[in-house]
C-alpha atoms as a PDB file:
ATOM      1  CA  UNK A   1      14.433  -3.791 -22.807  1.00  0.00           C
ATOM      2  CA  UNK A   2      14.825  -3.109 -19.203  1.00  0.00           C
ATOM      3  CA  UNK A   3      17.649  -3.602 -16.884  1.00  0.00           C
ATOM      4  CA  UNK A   4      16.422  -5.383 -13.457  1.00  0.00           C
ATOM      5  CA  UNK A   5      17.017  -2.137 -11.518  1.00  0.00           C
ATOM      6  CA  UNK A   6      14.663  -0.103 -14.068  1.00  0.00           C
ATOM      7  CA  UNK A   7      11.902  -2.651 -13.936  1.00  0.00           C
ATOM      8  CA  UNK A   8      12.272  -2.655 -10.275  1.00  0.00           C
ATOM      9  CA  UNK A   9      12.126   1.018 -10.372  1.00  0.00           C
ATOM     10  CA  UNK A  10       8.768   0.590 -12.563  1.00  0.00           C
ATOM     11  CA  UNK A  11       7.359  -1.504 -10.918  1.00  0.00           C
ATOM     12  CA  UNK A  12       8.068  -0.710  -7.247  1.00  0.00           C
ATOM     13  CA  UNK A  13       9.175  -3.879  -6.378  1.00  0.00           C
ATOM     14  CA  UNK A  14      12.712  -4.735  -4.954  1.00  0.00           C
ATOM     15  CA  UNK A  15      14.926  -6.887  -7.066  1.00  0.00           C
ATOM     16  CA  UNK A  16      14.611  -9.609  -4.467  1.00  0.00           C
ATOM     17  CA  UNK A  17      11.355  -9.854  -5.127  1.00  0.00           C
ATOM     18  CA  UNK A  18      11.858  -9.626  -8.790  1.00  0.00           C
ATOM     19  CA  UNK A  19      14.136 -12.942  -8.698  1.00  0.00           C
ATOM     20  CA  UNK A  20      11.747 -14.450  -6.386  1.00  0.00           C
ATOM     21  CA  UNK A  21       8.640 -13.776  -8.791  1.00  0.00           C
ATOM     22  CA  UNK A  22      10.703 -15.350 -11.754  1.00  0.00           C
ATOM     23  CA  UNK A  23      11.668 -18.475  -9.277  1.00  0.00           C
ATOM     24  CA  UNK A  24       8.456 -19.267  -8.623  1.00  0.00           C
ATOM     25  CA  UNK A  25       7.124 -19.155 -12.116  1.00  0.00           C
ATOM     26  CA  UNK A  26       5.188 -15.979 -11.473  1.00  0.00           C
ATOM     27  CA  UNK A  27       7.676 -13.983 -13.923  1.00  0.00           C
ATOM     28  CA  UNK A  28       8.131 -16.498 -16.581  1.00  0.00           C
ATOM     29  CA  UNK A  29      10.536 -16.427 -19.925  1.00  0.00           C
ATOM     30  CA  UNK A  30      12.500 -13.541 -18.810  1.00  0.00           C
ATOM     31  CA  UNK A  31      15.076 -12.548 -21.295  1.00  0.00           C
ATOM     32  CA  UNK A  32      18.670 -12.689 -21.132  1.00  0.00           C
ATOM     33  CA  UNK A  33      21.692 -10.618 -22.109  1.00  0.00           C
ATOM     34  CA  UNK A  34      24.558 -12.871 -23.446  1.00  0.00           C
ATOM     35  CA  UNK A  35      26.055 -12.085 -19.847  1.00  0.00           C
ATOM     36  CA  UNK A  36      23.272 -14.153 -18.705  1.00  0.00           C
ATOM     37  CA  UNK A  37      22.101 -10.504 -16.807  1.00  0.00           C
ATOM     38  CA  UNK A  38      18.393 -10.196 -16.819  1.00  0.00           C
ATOM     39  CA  UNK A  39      16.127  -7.865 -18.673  1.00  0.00           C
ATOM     40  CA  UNK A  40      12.605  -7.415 -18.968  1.00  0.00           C
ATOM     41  CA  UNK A  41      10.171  -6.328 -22.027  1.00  0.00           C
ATOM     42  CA  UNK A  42       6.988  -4.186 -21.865  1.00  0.00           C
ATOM     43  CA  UNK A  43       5.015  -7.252 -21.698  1.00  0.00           C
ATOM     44  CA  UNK A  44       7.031  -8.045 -18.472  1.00  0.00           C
ATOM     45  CA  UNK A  45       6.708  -4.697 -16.787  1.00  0.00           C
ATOM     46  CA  UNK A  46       2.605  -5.304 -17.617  1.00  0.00           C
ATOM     47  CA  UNK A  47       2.786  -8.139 -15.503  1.00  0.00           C
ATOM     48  CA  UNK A  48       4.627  -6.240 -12.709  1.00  0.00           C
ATOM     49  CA  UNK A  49       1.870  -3.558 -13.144  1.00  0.00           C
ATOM     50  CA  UNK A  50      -0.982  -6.001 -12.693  1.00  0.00           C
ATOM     51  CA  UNK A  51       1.460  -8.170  -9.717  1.00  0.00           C
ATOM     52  CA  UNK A  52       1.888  -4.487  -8.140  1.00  0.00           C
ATOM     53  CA  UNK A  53      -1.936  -4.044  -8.153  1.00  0.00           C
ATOM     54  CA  UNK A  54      -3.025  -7.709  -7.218  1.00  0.00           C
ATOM     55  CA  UNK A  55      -0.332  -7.738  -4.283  1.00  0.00           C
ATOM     56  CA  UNK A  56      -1.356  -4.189  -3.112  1.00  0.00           C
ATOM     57  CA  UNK A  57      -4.707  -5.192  -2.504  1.00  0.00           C
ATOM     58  CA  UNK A  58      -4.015  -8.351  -1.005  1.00  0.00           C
ATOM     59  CA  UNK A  59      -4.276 -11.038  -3.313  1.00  0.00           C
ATOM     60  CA  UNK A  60      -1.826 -13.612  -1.909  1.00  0.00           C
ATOM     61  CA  UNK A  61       1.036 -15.037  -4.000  1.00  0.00           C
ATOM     62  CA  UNK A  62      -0.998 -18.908  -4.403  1.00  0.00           C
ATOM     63  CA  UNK A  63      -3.915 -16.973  -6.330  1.00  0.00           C
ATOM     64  CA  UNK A  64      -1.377 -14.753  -8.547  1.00  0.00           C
ATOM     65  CA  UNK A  65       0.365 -17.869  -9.756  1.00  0.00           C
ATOM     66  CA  UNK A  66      -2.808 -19.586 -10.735  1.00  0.00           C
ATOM     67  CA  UNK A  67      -4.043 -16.627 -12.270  1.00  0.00           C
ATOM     68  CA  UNK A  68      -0.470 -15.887 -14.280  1.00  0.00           C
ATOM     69  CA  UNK A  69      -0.446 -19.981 -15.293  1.00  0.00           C
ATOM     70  CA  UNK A  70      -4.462 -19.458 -16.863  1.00  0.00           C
ATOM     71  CA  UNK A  71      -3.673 -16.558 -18.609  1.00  0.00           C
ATOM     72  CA  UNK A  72      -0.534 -18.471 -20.250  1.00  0.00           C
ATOM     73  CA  UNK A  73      -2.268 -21.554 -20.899  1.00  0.00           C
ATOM     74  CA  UNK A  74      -4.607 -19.530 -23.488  1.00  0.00           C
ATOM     75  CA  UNK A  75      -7.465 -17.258 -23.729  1.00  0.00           C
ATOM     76  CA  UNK A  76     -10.233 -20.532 -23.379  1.00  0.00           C
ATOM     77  CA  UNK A  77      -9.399 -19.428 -19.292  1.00  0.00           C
ATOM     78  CA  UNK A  78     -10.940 -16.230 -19.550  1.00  0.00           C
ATOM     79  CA  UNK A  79     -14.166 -16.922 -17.588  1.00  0.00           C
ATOM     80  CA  UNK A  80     -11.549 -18.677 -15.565  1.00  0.00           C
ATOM     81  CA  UNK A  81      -9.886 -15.415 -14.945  1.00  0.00           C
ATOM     82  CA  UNK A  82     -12.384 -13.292 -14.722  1.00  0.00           C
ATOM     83  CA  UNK A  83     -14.080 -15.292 -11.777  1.00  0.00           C
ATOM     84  CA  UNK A  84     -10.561 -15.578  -9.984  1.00  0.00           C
ATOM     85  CA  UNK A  85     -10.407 -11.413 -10.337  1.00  0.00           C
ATOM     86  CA  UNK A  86     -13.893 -10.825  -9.416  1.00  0.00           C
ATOM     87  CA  UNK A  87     -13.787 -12.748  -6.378  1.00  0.00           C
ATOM     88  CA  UNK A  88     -10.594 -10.837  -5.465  1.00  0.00           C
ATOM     89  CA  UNK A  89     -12.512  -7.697  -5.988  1.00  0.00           C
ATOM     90  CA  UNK A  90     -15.395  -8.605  -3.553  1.00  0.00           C
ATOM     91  CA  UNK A  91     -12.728  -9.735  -0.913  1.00  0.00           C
ATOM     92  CA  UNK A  92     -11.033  -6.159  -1.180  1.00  0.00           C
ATOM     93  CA  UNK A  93     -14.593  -4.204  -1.500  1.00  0.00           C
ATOM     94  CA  UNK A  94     -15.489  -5.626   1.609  1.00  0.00           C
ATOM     95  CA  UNK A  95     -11.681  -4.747   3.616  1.00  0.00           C
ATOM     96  CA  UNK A  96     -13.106  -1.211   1.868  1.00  0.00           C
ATOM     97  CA  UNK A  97     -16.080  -1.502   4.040  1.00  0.00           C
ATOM     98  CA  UNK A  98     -14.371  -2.487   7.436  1.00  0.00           C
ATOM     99  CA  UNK A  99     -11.830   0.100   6.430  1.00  0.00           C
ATOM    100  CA  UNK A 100     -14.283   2.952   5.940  1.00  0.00           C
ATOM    101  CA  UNK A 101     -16.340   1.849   9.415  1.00  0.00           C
ATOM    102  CA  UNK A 102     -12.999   1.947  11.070  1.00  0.00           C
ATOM    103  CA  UNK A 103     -12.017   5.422   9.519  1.00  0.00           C
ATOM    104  CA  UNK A 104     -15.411   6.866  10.650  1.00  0.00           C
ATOM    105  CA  UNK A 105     -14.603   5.266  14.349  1.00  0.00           C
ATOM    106  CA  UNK A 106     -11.322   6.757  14.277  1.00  0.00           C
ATOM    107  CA  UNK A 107     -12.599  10.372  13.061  1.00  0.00           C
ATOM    108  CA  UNK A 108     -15.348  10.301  15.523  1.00  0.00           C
ATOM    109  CA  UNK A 109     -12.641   9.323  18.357  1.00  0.00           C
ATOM    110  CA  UNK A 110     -10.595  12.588  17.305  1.00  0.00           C
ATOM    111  CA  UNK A 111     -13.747  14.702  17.481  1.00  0.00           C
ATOM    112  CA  UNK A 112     -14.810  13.524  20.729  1.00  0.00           C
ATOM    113  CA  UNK A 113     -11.111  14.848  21.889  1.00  0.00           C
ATOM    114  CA  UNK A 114     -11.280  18.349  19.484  1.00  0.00           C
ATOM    115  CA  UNK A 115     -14.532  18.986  21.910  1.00  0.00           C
ATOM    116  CA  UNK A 116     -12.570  18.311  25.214  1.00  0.00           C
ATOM    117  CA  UNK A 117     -10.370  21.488  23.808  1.00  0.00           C
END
């Protein structure tokens, strides 16, 4: 078991976004101390791992929720799941792409000024 400020420490989020994940239903059946403090399991720093991941490449918050509420509702949503993931995966191979054109553009840029002396 993990106090909020360890999981948040985990998981690189901010505790304000850890409350906000659990209001939303994103974080779901998070445990309780019998001071009513939160704290969260390996299973719920998983989550935070994959959230961490998702959100870092852009997935917005909408598409984590739905993809959180399949994988609760049982493994028949696993083609489900997989489709949600893979289309996230061609929408952040192709901000790879614009990123790496832009990178070259940017490298060539400094070049052109390296030559000037």
């Amino acid at each position: 078991m993990y106090a909020p400020s360890e999981a948040a420490r985990r998981s690189g989020f901010s505790l304000d976004t850890l409350r906000y994940y659990e209001k939303i239903g994103l974080l779901s059946d998070i445990g309780r101390t019998s001071g009513g403090r939160r704290v969260f399991t390996d299973e719920d720093l998983s989550w935070l791992v994959l959230f961490r991941c998702l959100r870092d490449t852009g997935m917005p918050i909408a598409e984590m929720c739905r993809y959180a509420e399949l994988a609760r509702a049982g493994e028949h949503t696993a083609g489900e799941r997989r489709a949600l993931l893979e289309r996230h995966a061609a929408r952040v191979e192709e901000q790879m792409q614009l990123l790496q054109r832009q990178y070259d553009h940017l490298r060539e840029k400094i070049r052109f000024y390296e030559r000037l002396g």
